[in-house]
PDB file of N, CA and C in Angstrom:
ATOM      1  N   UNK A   1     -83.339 -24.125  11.473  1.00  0.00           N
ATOM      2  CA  UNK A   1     -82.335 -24.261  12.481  1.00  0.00           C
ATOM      3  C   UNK A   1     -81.176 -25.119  11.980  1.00  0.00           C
ATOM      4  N   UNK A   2     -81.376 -26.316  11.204  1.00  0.00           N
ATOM      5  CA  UNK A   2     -80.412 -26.902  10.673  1.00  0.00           C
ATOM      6  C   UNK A   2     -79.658 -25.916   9.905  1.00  0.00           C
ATOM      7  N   UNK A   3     -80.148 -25.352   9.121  1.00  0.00           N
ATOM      8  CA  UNK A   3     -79.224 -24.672   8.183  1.00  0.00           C
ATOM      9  C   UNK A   3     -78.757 -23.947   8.602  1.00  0.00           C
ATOM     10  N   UNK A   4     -78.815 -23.026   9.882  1.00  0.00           N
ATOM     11  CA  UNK A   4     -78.010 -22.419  10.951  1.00  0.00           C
ATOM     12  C   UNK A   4     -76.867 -22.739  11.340  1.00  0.00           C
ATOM     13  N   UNK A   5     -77.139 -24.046  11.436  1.00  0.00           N
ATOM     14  CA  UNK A   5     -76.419 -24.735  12.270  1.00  0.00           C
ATOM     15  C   UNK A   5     -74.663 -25.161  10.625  1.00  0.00           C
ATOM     16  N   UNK A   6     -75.189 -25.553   9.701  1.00  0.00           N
ATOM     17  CA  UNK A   6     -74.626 -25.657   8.697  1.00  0.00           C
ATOM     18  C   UNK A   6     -73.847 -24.178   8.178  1.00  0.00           C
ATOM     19  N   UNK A   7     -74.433 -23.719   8.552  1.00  0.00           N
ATOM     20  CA  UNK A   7     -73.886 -22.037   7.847  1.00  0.00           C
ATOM     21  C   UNK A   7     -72.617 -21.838   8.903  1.00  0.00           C
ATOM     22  N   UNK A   8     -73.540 -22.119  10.129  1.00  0.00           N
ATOM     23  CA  UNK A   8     -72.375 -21.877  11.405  1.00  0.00           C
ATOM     24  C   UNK A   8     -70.926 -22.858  10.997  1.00  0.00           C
ATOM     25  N   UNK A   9     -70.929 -24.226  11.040  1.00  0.00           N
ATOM     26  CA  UNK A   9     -69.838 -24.982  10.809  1.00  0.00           C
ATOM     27  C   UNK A   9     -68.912 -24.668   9.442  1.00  0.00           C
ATOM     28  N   UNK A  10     -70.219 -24.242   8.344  1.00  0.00           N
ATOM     29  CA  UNK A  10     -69.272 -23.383   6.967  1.00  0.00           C
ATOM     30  C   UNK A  10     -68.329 -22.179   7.466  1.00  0.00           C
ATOM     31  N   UNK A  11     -68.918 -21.342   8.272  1.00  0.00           N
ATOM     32  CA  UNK A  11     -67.790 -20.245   8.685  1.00  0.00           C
ATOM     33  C   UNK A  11     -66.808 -20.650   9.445  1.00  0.00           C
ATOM     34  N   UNK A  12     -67.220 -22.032  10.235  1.00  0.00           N
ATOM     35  CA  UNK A  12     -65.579 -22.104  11.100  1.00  0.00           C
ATOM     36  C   UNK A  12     -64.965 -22.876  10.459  1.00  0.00           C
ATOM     37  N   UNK A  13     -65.411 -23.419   9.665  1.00  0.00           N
ATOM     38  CA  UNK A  13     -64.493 -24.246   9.287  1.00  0.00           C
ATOM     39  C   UNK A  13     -63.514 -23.226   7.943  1.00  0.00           C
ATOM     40  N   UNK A  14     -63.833 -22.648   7.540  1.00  0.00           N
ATOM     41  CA  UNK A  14     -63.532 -21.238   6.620  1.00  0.00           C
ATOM     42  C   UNK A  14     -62.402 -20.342   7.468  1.00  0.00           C
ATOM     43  N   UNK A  15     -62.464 -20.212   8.242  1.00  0.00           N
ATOM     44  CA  UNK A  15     -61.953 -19.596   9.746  1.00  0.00           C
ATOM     45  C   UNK A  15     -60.693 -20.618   9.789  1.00  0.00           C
ATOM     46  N   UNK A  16     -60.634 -21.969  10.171  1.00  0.00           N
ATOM     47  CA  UNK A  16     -59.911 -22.328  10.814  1.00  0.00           C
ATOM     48  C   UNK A  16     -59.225 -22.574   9.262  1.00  0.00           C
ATOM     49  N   UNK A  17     -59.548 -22.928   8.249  1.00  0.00           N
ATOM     50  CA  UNK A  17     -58.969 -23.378   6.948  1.00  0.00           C
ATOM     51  C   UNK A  17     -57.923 -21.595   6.647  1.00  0.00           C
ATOM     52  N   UNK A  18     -58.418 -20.544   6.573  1.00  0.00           N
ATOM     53  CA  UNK A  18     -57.397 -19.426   6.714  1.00  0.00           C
ATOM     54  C   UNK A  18     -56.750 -19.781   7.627  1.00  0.00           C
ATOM     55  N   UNK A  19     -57.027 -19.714   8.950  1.00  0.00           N
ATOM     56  CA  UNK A  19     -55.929 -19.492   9.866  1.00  0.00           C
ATOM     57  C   UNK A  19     -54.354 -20.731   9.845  1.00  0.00           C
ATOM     58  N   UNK A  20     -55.434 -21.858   9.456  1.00  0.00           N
ATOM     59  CA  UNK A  20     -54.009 -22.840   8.958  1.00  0.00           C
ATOM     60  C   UNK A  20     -53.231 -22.627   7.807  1.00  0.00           C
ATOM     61  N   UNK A  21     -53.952 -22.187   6.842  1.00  0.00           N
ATOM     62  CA  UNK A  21     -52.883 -21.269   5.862  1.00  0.00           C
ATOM     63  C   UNK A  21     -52.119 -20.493   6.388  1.00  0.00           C
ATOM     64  N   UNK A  22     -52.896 -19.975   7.141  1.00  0.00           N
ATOM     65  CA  UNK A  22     -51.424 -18.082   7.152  1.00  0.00           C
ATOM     66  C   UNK A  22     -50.644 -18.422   7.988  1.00  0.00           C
ATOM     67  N   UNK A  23     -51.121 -19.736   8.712  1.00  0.00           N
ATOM     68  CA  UNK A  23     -49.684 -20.120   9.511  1.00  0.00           C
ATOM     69  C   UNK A  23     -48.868 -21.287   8.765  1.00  0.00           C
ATOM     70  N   UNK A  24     -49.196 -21.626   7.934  1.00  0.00           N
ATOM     71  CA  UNK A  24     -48.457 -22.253   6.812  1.00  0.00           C
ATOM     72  C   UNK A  24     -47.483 -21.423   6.151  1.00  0.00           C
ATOM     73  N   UNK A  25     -47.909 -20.410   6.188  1.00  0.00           N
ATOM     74  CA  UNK A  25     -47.328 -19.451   5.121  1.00  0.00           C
ATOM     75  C   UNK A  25     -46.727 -18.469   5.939  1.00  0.00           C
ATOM     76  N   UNK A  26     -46.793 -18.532   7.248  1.00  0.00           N
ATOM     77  CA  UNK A  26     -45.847 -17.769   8.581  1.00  0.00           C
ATOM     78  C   UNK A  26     -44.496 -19.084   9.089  1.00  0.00           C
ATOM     79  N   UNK A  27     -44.924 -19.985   8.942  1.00  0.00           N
ATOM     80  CA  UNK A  27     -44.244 -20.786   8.939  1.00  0.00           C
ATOM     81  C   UNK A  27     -42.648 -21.221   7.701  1.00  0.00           C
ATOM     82  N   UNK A  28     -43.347 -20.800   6.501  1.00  0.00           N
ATOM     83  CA  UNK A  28     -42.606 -20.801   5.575  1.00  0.00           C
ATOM     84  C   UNK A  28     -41.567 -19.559   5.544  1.00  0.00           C
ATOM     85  N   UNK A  29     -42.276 -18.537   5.927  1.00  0.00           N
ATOM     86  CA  UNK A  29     -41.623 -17.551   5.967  1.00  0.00           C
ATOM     87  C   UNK A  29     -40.784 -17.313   7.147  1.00  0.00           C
ATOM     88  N   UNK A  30     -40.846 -17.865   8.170  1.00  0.00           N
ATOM     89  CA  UNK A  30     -39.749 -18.322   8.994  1.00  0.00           C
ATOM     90  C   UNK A  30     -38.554 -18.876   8.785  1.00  0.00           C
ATOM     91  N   UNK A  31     -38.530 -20.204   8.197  1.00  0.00           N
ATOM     92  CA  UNK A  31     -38.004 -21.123   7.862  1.00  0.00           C
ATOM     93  C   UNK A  31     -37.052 -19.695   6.861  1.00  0.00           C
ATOM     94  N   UNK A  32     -37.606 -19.225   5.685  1.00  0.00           N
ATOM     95  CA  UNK A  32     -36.754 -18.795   4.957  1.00  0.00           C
ATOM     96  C   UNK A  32     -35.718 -17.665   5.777  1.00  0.00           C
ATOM     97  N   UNK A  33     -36.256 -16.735   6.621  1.00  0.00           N
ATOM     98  CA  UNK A  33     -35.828 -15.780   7.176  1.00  0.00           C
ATOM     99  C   UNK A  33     -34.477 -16.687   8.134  1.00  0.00           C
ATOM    100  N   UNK A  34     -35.112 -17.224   8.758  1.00  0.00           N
ATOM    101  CA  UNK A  34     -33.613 -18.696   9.107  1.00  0.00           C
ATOM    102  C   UNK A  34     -32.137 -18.769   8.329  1.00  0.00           C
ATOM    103  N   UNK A  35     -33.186 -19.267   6.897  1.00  0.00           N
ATOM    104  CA  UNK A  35     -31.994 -19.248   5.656  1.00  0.00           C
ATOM    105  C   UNK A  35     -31.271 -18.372   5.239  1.00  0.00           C
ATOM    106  N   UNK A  36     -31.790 -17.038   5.333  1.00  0.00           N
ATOM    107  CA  UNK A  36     -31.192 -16.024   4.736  1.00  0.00           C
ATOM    108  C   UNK A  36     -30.523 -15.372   6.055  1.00  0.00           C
ATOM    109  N   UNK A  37     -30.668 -15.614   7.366  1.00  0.00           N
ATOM    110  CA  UNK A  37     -29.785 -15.673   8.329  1.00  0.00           C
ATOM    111  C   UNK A  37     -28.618 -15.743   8.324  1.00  0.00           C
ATOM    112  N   UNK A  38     -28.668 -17.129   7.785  1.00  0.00           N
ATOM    113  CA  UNK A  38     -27.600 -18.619   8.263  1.00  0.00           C
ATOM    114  C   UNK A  38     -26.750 -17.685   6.210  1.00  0.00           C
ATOM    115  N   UNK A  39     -27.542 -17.710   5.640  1.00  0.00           N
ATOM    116  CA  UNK A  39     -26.624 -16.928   4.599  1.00  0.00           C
ATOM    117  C   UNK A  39     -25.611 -15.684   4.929  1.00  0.00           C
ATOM    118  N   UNK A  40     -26.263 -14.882   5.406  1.00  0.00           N
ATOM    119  CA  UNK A  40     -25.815 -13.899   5.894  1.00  0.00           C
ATOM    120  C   UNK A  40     -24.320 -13.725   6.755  1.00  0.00           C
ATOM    121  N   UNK A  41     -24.716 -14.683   7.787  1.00  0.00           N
ATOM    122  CA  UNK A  41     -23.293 -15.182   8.574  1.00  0.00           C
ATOM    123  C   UNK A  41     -22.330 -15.700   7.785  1.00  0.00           C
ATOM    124  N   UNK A  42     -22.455 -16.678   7.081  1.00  0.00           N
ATOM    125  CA  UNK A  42     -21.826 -16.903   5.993  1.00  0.00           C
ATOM    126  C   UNK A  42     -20.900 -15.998   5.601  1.00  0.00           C
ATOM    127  N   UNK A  43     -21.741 -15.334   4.872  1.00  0.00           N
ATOM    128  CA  UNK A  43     -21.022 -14.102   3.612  1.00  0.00           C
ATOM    129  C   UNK A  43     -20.212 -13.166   4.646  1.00  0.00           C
ATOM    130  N   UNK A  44     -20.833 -12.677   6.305  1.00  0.00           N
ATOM    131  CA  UNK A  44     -20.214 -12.303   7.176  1.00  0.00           C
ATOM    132  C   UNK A  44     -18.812 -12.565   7.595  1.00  0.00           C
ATOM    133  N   UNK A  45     -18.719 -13.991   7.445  1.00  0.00           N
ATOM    134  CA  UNK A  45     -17.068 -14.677   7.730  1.00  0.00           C
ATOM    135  C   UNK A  45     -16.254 -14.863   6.544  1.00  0.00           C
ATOM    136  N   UNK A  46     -17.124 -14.630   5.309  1.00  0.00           N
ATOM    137  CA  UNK A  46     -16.579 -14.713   4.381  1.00  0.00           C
ATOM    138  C   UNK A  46     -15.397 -13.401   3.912  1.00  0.00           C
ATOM    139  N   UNK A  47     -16.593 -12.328   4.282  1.00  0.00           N
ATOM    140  CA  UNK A  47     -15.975 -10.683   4.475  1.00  0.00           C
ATOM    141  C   UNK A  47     -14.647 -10.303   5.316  1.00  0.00           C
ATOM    142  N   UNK A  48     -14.833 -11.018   6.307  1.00  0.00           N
ATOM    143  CA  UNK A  48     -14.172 -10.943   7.226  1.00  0.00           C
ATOM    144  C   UNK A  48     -12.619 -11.759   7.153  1.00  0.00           C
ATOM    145  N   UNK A  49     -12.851 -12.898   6.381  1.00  0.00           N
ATOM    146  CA  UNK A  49     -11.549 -13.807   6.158  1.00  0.00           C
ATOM    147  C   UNK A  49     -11.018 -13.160   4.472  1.00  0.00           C
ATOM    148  N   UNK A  50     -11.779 -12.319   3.774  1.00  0.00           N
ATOM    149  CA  UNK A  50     -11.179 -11.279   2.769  1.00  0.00           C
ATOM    150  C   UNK A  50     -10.552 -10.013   3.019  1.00  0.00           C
ATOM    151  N   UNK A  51     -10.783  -9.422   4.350  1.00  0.00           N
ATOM    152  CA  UNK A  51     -10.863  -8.187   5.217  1.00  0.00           C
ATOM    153  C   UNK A  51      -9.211  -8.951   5.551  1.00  0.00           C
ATOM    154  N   UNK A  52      -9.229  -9.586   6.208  1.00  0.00           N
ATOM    155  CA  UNK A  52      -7.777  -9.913   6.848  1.00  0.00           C
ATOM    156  C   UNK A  52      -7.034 -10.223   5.429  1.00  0.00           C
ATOM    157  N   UNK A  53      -7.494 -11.159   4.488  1.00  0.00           N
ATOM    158  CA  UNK A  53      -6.584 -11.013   3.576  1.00  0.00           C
ATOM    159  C   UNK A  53      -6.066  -9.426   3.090  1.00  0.00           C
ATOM    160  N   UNK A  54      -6.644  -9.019   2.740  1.00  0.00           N
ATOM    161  CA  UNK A  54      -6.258  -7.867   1.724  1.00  0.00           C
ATOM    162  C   UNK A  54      -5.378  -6.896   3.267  1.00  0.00           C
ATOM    163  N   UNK A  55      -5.403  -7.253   4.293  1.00  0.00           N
ATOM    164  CA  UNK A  55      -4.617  -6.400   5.439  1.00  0.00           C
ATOM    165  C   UNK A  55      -3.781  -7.049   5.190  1.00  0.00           C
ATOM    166  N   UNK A  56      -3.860  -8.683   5.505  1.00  0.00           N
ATOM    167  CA  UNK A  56      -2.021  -8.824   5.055  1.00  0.00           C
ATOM    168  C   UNK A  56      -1.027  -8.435   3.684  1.00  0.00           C
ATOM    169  N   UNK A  57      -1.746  -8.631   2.783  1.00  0.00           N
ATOM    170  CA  UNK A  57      -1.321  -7.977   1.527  1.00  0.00           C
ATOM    171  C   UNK A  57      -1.026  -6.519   1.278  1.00  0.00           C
ATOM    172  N   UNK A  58      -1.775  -5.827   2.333  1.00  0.00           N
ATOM    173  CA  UNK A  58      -1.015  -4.310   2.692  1.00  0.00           C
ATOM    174  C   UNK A  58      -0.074  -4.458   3.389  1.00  0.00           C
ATOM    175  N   UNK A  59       0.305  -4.991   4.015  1.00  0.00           N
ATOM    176  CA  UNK A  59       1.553  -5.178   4.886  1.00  0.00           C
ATOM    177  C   UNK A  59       2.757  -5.985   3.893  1.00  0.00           C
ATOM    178  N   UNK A  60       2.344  -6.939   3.246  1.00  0.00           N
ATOM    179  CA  UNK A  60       3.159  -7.164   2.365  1.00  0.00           C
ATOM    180  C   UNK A  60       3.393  -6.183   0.774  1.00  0.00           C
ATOM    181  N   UNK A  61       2.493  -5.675   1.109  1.00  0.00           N
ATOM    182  CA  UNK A  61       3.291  -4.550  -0.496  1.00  0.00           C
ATOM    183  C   UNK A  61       4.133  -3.405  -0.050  1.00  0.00           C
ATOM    184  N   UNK A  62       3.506  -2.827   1.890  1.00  0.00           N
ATOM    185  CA  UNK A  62       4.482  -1.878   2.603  1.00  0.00           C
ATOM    186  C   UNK A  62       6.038  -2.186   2.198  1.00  0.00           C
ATOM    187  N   UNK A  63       6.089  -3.810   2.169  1.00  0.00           N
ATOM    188  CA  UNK A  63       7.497  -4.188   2.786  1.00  0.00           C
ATOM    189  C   UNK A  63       8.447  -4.134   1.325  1.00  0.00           C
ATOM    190  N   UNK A  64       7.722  -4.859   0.721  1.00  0.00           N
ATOM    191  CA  UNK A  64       8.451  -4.723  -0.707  1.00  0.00           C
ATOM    192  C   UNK A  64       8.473  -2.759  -1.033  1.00  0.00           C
ATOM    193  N   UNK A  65       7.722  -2.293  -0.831  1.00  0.00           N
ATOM    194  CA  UNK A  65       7.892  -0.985  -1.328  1.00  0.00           C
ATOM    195  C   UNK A  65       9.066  -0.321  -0.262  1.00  0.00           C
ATOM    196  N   UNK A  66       9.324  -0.693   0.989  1.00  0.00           N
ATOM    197  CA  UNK A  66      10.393  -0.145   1.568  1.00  0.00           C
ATOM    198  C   UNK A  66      11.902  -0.874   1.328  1.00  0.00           C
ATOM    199  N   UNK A  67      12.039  -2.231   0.985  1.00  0.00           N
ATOM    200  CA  UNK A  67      12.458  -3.015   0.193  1.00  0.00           C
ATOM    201  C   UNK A  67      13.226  -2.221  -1.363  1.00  0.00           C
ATOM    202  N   UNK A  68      12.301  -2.027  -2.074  1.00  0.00           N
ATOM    203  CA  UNK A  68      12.575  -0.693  -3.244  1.00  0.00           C
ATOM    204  C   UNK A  68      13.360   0.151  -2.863  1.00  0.00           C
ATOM    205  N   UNK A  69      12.533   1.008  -1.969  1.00  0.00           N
ATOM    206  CA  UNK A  69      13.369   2.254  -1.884  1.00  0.00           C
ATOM    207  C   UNK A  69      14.485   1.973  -0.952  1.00  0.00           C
ATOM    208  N   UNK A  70      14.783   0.636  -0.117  1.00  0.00           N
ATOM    209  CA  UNK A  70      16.284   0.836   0.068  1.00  0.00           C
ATOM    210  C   UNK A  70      17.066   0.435  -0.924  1.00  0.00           C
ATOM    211  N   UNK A  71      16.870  -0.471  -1.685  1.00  0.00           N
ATOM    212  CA  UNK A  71      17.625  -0.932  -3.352  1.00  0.00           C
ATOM    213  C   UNK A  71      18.042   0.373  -4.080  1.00  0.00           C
ATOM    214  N   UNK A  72      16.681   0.986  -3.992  1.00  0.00           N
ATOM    215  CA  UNK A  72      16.725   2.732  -4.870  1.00  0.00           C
ATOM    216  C   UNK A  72      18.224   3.355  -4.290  1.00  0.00           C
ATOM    217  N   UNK A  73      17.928   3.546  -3.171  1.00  0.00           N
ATOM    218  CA  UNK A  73      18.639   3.867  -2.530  1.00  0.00           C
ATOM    219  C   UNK A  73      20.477   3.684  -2.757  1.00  0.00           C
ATOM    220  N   UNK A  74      20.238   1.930  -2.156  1.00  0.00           N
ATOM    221  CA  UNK A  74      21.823   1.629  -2.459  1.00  0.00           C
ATOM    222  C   UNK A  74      22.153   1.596  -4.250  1.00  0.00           C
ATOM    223  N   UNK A  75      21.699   1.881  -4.658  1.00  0.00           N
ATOM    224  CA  UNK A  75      22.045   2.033  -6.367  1.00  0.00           C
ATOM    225  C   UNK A  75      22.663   3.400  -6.411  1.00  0.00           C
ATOM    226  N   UNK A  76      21.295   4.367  -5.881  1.00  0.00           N
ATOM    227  CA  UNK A  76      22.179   5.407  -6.346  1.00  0.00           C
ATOM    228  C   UNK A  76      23.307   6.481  -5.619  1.00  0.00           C
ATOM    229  N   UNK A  77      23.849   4.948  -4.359  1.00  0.00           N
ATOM    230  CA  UNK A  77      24.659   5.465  -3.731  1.00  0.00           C
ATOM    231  C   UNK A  77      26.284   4.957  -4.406  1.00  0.00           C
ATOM    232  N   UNK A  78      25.637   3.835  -5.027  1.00  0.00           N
ATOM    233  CA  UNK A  78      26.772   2.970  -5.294  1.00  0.00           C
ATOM    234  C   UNK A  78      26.928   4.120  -6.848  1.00  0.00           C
ATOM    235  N   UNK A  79      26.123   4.231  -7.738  1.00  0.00           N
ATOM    236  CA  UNK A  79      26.237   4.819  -8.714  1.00  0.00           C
ATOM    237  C   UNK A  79      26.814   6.245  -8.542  1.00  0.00           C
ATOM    238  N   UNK A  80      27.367   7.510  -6.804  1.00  0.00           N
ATOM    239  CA  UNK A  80      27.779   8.619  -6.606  1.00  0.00           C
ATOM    240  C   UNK A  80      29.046   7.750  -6.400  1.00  0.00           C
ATOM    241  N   UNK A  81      29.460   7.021  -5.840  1.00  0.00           N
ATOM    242  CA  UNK A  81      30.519   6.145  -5.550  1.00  0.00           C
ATOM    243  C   UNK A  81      31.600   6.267  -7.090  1.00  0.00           C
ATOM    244  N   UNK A  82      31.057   5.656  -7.908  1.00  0.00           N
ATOM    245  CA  UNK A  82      31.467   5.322  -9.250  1.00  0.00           C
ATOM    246  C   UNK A  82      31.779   6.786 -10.032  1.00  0.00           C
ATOM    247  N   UNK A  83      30.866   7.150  -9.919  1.00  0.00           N
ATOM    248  CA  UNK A  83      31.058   9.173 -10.505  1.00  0.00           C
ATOM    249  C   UNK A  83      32.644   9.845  -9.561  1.00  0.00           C
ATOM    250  N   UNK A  84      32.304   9.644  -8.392  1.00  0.00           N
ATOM    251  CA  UNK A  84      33.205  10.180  -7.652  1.00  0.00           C
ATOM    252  C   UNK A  84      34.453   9.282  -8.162  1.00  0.00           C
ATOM    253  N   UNK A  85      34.795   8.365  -7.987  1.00  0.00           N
ATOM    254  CA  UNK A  85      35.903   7.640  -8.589  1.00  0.00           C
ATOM    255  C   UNK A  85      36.616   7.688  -9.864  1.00  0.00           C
ATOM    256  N   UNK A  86      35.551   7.826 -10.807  1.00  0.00           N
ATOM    257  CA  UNK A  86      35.948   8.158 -11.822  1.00  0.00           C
ATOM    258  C   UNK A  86      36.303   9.685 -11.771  1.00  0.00           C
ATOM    259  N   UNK A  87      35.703  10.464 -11.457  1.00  0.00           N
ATOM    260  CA  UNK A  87      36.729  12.350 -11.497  1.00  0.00           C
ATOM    261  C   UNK A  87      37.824  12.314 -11.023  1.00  0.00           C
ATOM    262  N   UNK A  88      38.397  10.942  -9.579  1.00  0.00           N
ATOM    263  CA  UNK A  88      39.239  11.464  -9.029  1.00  0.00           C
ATOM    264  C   UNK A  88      40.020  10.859  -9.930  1.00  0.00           C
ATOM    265  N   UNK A  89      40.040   9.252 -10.290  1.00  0.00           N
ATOM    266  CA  UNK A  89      40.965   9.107 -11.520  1.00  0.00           C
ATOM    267  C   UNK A  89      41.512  10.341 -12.893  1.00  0.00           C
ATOM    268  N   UNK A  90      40.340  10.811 -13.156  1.00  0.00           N
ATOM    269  CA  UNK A  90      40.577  11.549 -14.635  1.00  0.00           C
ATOM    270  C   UNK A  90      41.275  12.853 -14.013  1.00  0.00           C
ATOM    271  N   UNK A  91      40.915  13.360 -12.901  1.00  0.00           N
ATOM    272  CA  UNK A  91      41.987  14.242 -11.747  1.00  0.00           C
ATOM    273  C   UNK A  91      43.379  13.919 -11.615  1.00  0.00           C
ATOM    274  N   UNK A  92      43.793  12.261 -10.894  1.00  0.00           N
ATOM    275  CA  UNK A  92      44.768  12.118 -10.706  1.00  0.00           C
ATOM    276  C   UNK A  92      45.633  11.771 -12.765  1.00  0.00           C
ATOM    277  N   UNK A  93      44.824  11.553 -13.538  1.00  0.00           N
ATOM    278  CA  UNK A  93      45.887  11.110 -14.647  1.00  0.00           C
ATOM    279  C   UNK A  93      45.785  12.610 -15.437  1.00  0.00           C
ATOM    280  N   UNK A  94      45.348  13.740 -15.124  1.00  0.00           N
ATOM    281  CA  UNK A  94      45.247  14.830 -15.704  1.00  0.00           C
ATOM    282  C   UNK A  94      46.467  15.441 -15.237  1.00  0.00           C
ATOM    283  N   UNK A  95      47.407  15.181 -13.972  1.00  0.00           N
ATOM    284  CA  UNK A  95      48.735  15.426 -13.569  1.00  0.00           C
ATOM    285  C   UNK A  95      47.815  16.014 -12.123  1.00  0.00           C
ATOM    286  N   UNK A  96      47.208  15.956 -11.030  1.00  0.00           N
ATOM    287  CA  UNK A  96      46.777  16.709 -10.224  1.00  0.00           C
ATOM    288  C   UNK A  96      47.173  15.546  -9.206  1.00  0.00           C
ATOM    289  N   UNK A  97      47.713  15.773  -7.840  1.00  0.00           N
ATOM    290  CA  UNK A  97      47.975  15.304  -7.092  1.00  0.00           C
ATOM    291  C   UNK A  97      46.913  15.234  -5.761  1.00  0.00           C
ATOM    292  N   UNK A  98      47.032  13.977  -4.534  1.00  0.00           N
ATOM    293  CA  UNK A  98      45.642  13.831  -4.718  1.00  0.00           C
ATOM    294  C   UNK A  98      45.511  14.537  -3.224  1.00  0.00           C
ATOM    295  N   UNK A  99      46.592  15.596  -2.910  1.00  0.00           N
ATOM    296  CA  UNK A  99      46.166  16.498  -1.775  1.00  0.00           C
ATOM    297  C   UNK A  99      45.653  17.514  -2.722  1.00  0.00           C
ATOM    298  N   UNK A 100      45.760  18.030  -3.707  1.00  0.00           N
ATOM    299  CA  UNK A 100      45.468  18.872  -4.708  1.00  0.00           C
ATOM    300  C   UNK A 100      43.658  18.385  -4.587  1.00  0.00           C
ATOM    301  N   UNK A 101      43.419  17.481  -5.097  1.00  0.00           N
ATOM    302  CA  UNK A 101      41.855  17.038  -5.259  1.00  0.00           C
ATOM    303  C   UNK A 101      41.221  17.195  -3.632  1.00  0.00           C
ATOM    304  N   UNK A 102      41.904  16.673  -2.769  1.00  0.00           N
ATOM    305  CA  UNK A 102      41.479  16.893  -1.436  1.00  0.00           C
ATOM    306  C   UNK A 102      40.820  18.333  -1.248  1.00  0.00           C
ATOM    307  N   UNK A 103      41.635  19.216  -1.664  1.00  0.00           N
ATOM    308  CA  UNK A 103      41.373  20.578  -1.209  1.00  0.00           C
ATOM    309  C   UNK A 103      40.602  21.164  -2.123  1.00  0.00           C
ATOM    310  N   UNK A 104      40.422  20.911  -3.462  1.00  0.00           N
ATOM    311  CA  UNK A 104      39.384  21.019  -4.420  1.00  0.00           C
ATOM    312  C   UNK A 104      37.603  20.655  -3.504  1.00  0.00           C
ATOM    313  N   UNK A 105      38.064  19.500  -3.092  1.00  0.00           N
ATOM    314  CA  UNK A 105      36.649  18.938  -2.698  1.00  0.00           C
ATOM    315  C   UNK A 105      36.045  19.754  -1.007  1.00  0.00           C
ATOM    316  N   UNK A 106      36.946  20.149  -0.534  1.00  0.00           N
ATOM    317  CA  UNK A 106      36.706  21.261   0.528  1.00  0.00           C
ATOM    318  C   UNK A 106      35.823  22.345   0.358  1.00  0.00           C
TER     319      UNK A 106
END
């Protein structure tokens, strides 16, 4: 009967020695799942404050690129300007008078 009784206290105590492990080790694994949470959010706001960057930086390359093409623009308006000026000169010193060029350009 003693040794019954001994066998009995070997299994619970076997019993309760697992069960405080695996909650040691449920415990740990909590704790980490926490961490990798609290990481997560992190990298979340991190995404998110890169997300808005790179939107403003589309908005700022829109502007410079419309920026361009009005420069493009006034260049090669100023550069028909200069063409045109110069024919009507080499017009007017060729002896052509400049109702003569008027009606040319009609």
């Amino acid at each position: 009967m003693a040794r019954q009784r001994k066998n009995a206290k070997k299994l619970n105590m076997d019993y309760e020695a697992d069960i405080a492990q695996k909650c040691d080790e449920k415990e740990k694994l909590n704790g980490e799942i926490v961490q990798i949470k609290n990481e997560i959010e992190g990298l979340k706001a991190q995404l998110k404050a890169k997300k808005a960057m790179v939107k403003k930086l589309d908005k700022a390359i829109a502007k410079i690129r419309e920026q361009r093409a009005s420069a493009e623009a006034e260049a090669a308006l100023e550069m028909q300007k200069q063409e045109a000026e110069s024919l009507v000169l080499q017009l007017l010193s060729s002896g052509m008078t400049s109702a003569e060029i008027l009606e040319r350009l009609k």
